[in-house]
PDB file of N, CA and C in Angstrom:
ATOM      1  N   UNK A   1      41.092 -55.529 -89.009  1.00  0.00           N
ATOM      2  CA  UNK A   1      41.404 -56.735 -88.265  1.00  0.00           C
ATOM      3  C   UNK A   1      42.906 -56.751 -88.003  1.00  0.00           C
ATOM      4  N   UNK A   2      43.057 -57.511 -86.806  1.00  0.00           N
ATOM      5  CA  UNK A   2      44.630 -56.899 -86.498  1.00  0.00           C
ATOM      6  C   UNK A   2      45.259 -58.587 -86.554  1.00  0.00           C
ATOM      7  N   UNK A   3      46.630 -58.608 -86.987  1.00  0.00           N
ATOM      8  CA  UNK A   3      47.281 -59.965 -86.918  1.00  0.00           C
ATOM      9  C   UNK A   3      47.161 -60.883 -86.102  1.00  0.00           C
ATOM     10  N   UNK A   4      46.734 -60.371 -84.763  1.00  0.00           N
ATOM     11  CA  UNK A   4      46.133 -61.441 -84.015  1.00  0.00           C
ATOM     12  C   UNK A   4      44.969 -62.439 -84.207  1.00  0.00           C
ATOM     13  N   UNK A   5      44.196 -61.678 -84.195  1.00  0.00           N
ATOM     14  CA  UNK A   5      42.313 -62.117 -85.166  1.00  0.00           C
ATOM     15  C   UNK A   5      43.049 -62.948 -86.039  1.00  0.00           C
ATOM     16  N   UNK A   6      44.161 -62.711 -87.002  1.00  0.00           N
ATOM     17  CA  UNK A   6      44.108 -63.357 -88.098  1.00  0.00           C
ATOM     18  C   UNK A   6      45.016 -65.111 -87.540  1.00  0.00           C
ATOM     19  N   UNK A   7      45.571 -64.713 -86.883  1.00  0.00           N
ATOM     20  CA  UNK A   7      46.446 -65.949 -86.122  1.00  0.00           C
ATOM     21  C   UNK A   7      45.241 -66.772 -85.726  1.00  0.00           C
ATOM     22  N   UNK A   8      44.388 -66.378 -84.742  1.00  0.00           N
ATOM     23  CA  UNK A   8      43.402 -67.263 -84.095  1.00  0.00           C
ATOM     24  C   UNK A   8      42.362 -67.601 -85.211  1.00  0.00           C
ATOM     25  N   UNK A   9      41.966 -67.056 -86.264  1.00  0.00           N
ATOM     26  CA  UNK A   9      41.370 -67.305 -87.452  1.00  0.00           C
ATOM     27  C   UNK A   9      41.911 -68.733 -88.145  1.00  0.00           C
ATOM     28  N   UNK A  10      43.665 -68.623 -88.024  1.00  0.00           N
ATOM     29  CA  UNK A  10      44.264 -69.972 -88.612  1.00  0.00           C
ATOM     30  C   UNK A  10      43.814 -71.527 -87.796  1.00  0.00           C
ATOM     31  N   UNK A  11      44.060 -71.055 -86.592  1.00  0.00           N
ATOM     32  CA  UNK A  11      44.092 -72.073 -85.308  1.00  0.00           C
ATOM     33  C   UNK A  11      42.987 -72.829 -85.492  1.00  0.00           C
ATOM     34  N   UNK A  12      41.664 -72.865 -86.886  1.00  0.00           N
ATOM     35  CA  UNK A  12      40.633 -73.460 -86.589  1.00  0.00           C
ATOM     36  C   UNK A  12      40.454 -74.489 -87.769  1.00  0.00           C
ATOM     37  N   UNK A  13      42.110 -74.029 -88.727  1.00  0.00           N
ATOM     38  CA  UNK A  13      41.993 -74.960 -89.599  1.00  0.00           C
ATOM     39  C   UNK A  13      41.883 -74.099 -91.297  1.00  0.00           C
ATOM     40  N   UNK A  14      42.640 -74.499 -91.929  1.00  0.00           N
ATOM     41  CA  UNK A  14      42.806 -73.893 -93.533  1.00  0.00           C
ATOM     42  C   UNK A  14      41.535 -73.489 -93.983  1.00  0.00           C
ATOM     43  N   UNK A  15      40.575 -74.714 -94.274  1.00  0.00           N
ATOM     44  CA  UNK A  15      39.437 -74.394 -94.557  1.00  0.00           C
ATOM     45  C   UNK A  15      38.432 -73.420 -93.748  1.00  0.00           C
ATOM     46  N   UNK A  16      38.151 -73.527 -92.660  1.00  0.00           N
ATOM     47  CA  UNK A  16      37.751 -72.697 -91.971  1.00  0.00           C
ATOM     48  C   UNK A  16      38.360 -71.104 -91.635  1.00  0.00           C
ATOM     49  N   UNK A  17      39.618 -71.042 -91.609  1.00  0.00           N
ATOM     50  CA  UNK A  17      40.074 -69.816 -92.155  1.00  0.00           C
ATOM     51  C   UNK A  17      39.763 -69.353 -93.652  1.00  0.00           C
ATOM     52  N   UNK A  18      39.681 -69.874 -94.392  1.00  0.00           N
ATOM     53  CA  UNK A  18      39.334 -69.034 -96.012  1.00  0.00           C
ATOM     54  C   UNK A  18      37.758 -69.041 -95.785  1.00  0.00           C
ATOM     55  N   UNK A  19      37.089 -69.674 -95.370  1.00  0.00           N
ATOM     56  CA  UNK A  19      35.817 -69.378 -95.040  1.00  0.00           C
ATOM     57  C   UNK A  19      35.741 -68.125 -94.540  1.00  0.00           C
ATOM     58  N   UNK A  20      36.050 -67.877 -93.206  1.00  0.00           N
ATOM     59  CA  UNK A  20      35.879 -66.632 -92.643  1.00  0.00           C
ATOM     60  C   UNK A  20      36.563 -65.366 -93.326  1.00  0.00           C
ATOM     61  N   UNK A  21      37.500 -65.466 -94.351  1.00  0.00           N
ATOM     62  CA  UNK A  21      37.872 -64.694 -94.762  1.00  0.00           C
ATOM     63  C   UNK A  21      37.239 -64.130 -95.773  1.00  0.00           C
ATOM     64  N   UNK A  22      36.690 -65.120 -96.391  1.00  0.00           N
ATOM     65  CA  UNK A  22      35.467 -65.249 -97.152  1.00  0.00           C
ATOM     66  C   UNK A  22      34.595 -64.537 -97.255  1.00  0.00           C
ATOM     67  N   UNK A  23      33.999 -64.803 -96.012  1.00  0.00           N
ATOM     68  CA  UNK A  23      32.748 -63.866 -95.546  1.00  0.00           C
ATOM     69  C   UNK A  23      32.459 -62.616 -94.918  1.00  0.00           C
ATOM     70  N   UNK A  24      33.657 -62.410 -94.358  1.00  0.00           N
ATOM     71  CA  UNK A  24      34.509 -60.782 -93.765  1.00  0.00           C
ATOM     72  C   UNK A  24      34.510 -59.706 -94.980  1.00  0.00           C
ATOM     73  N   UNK A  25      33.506 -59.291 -95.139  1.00  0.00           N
ATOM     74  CA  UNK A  25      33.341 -57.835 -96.077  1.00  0.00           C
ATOM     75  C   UNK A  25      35.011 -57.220 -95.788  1.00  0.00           C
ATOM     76  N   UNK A  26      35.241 -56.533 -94.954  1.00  0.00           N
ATOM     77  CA  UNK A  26      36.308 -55.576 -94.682  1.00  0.00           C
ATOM     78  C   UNK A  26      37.760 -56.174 -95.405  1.00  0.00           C
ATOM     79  N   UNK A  27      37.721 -57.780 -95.395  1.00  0.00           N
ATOM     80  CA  UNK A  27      39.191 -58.153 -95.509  1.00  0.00           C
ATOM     81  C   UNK A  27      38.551 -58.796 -97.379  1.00  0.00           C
ATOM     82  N   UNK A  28      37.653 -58.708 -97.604  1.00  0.00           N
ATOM     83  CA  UNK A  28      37.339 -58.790 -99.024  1.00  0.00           C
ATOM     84  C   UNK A  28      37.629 -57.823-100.150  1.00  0.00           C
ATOM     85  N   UNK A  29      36.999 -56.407 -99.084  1.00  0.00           N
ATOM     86  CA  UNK A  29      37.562 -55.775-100.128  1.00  0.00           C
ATOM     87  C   UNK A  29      38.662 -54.762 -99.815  1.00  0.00           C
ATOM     88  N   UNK A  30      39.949 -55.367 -99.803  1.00  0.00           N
ATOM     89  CA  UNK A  30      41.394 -55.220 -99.662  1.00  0.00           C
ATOM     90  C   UNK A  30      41.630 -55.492-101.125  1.00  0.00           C
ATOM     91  N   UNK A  31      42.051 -55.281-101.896  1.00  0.00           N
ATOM     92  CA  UNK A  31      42.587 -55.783-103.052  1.00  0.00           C
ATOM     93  C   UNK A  31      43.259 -56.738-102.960  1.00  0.00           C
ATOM     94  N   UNK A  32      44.860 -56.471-102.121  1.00  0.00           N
ATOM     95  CA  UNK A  32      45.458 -57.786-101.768  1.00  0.00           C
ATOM     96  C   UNK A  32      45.155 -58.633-101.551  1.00  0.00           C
ATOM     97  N   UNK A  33      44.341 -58.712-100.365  1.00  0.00           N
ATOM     98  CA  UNK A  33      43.488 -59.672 -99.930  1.00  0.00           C
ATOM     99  C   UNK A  33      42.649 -60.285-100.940  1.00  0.00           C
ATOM    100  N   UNK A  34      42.062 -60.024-101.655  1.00  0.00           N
ATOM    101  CA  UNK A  34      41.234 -60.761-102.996  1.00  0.00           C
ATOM    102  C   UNK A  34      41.935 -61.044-103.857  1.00  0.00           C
ATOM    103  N   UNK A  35      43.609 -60.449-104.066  1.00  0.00           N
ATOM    104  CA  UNK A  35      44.239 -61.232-104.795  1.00  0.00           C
ATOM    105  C   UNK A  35      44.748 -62.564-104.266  1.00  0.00           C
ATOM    106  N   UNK A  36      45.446 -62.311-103.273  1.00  0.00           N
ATOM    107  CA  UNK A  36      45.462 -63.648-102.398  1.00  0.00           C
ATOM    108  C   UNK A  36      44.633 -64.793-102.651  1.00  0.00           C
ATOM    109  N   UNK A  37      43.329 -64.507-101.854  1.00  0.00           N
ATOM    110  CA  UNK A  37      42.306 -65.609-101.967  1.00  0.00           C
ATOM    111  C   UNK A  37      42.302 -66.266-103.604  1.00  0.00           C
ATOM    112  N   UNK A  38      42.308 -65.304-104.181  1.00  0.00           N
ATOM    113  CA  UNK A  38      42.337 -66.022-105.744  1.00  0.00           C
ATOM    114  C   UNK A  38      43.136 -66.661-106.044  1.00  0.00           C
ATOM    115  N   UNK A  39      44.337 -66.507-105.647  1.00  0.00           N
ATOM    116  CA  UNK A  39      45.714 -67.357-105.852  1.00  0.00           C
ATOM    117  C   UNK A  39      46.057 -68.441-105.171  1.00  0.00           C
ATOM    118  N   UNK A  40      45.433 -68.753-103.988  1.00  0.00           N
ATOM    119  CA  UNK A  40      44.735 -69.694-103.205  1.00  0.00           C
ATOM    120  C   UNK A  40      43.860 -70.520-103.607  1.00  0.00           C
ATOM    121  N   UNK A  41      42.579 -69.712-103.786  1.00  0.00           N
ATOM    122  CA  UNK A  41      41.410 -71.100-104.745  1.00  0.00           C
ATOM    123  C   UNK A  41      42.008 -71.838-105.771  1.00  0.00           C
ATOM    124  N   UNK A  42      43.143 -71.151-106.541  1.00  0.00           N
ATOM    125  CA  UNK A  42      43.758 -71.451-107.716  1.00  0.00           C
ATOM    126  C   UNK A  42      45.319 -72.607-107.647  1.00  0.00           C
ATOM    127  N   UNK A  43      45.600 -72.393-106.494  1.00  0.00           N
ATOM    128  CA  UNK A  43      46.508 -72.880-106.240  1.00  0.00           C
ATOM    129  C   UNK A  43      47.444 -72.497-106.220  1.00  0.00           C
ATOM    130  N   UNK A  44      47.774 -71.256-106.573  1.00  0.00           N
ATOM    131  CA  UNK A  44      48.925 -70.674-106.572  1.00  0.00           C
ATOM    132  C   UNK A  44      49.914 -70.788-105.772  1.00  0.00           C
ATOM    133  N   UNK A  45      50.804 -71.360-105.169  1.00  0.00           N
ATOM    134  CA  UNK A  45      51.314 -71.471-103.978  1.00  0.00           C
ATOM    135  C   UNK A  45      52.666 -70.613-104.073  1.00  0.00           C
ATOM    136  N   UNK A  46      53.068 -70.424-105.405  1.00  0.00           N
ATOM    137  CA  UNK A  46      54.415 -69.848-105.436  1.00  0.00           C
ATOM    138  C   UNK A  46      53.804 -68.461-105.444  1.00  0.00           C
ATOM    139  N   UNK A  47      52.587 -67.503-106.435  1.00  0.00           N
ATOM    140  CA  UNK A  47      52.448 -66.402-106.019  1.00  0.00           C
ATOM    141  C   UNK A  47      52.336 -65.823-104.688  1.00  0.00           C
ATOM    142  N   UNK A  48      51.996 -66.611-103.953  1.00  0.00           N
ATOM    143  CA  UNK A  48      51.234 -66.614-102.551  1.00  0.00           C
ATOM    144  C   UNK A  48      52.444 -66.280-101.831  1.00  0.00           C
ATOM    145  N   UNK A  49      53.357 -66.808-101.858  1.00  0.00           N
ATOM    146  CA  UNK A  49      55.009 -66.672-101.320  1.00  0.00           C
ATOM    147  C   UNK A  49      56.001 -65.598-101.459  1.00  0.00           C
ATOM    148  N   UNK A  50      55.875 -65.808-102.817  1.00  0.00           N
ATOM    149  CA  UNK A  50      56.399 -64.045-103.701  1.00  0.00           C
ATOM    150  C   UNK A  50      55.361 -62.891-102.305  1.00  0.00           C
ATOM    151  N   UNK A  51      54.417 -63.066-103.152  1.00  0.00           N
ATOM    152  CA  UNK A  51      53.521 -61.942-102.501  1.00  0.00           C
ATOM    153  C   UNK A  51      53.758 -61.664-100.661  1.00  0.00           C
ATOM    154  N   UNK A  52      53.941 -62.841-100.394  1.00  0.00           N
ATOM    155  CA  UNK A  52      54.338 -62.616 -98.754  1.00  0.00           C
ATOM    156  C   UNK A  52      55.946 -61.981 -98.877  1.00  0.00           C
ATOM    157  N   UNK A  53      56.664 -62.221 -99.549  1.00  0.00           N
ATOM    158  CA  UNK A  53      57.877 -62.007 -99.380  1.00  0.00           C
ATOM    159  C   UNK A  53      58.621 -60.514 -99.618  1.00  0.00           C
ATOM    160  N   UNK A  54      57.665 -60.329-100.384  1.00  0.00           N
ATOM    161  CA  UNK A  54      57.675 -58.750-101.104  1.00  0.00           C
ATOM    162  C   UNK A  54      56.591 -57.760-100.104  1.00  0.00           C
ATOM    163  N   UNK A  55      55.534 -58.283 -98.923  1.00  0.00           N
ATOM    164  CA  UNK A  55      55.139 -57.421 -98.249  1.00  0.00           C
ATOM    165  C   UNK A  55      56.229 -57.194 -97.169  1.00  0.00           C
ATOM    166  N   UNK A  56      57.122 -58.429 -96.784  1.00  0.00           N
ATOM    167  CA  UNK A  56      57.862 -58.423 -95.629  1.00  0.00           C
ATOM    168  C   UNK A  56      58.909 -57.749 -95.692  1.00  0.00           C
ATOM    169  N   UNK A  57      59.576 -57.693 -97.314  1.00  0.00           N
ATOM    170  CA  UNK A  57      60.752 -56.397 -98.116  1.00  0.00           C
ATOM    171  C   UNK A  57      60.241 -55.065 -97.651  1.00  0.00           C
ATOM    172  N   UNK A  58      58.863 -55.137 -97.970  1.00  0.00           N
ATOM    173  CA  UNK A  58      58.659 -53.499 -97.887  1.00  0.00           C
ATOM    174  C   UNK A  58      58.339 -53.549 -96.430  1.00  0.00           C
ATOM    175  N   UNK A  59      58.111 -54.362 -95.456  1.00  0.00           N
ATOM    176  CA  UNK A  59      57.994 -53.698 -94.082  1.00  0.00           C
ATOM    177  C   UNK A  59      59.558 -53.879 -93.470  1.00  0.00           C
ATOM    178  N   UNK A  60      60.469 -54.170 -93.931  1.00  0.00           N
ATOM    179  CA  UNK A  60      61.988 -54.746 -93.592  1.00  0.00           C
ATOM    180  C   UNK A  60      62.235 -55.779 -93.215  1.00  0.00           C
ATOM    181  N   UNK A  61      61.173 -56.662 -92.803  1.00  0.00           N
ATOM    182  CA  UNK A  61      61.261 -58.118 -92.271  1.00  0.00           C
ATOM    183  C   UNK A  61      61.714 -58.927 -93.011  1.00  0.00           C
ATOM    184  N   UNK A  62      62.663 -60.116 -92.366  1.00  0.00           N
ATOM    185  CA  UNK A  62      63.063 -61.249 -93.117  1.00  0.00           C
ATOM    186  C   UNK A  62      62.067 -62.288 -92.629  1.00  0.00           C
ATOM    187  N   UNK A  63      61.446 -62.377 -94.679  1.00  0.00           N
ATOM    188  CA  UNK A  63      60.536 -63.501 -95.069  1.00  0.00           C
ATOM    189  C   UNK A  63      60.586 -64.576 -94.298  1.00  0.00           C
ATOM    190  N   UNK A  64      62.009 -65.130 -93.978  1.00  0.00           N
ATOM    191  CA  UNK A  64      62.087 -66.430 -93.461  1.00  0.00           C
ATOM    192  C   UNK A  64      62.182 -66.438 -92.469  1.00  0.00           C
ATOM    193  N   UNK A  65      62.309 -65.589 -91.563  1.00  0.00           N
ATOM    194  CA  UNK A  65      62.326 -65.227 -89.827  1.00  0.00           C
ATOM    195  C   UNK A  65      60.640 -65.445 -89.673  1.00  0.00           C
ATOM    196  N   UNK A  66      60.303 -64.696 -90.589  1.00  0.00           N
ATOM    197  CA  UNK A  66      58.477 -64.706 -90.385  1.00  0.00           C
ATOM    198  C   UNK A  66      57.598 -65.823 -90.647  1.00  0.00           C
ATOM    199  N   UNK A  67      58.349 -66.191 -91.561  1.00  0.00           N
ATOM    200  CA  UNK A  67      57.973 -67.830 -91.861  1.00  0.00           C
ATOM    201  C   UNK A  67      58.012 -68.717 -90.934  1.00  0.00           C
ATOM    202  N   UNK A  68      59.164 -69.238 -90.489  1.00  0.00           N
ATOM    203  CA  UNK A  68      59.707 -69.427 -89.300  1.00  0.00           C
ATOM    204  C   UNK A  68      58.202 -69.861 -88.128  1.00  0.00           C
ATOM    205  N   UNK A  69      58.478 -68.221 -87.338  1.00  0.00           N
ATOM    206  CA  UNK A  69      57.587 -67.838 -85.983  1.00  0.00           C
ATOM    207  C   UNK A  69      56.155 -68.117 -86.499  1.00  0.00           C
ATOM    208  N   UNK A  70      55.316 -68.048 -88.053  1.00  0.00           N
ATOM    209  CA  UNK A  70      54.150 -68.506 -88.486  1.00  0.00           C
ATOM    210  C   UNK A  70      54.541 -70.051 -88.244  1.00  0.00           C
ATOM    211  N   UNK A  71      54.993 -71.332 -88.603  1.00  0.00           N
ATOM    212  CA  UNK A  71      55.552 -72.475 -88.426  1.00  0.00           C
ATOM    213  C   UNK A  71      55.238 -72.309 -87.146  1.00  0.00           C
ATOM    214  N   UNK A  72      56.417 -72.096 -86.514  1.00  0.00           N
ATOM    215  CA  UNK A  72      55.911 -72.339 -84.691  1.00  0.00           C
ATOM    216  C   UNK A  72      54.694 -71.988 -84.174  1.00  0.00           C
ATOM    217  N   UNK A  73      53.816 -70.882 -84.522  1.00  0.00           N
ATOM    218  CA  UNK A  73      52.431 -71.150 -83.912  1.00  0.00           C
ATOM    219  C   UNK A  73      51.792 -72.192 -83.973  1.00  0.00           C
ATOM    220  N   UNK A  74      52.243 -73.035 -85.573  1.00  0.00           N
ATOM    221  CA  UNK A  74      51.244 -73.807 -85.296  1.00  0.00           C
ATOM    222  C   UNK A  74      51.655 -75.341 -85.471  1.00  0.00           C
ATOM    223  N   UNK A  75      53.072 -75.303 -84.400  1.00  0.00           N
ATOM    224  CA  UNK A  75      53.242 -76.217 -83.836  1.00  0.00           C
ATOM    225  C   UNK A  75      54.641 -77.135 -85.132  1.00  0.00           C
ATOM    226  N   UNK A  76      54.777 -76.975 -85.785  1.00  0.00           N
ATOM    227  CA  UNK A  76      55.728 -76.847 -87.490  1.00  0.00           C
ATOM    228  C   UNK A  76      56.927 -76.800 -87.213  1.00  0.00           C
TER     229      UNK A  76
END
């Protein structure tokens, strides 16, 4: 699934995004991805952040630039 899918996945609402993510075999079994969701059901909100912040280190992106342009999609 490519970042787009996952953008228009958001656009339908929190709950309805973890649903579908939910139910998406392929993005289940990602490890990350199931760590995520767990840290999510759980509440985790600060792992959830770390974890974004440390994928965006290793792709060179600044966390908060990305943060940011996620905010503006959806209107934030």
């Amino acid at each position: 699934m490519n970042p787009i899918n996952i953008f228009q996945m958001m656009k339908a609402g929190p709950q309805q995004f973890i649903q579908q993510i939910m139910g998406n075999n392929q993005m289940m079994s990602n490890p990350i991805m199931k760590n995520t969701m767990q840290m999510a059901q759980q509440g985790n909100t600060q792992g959830i952040e770390q974890m974004a912040r440390n994928l965006c280190k290793e792709k060179g992106l600044n966390a908060d630039d990305v943060f940011s342009q996620i905010k503006s999609r959806f209107g934030n």
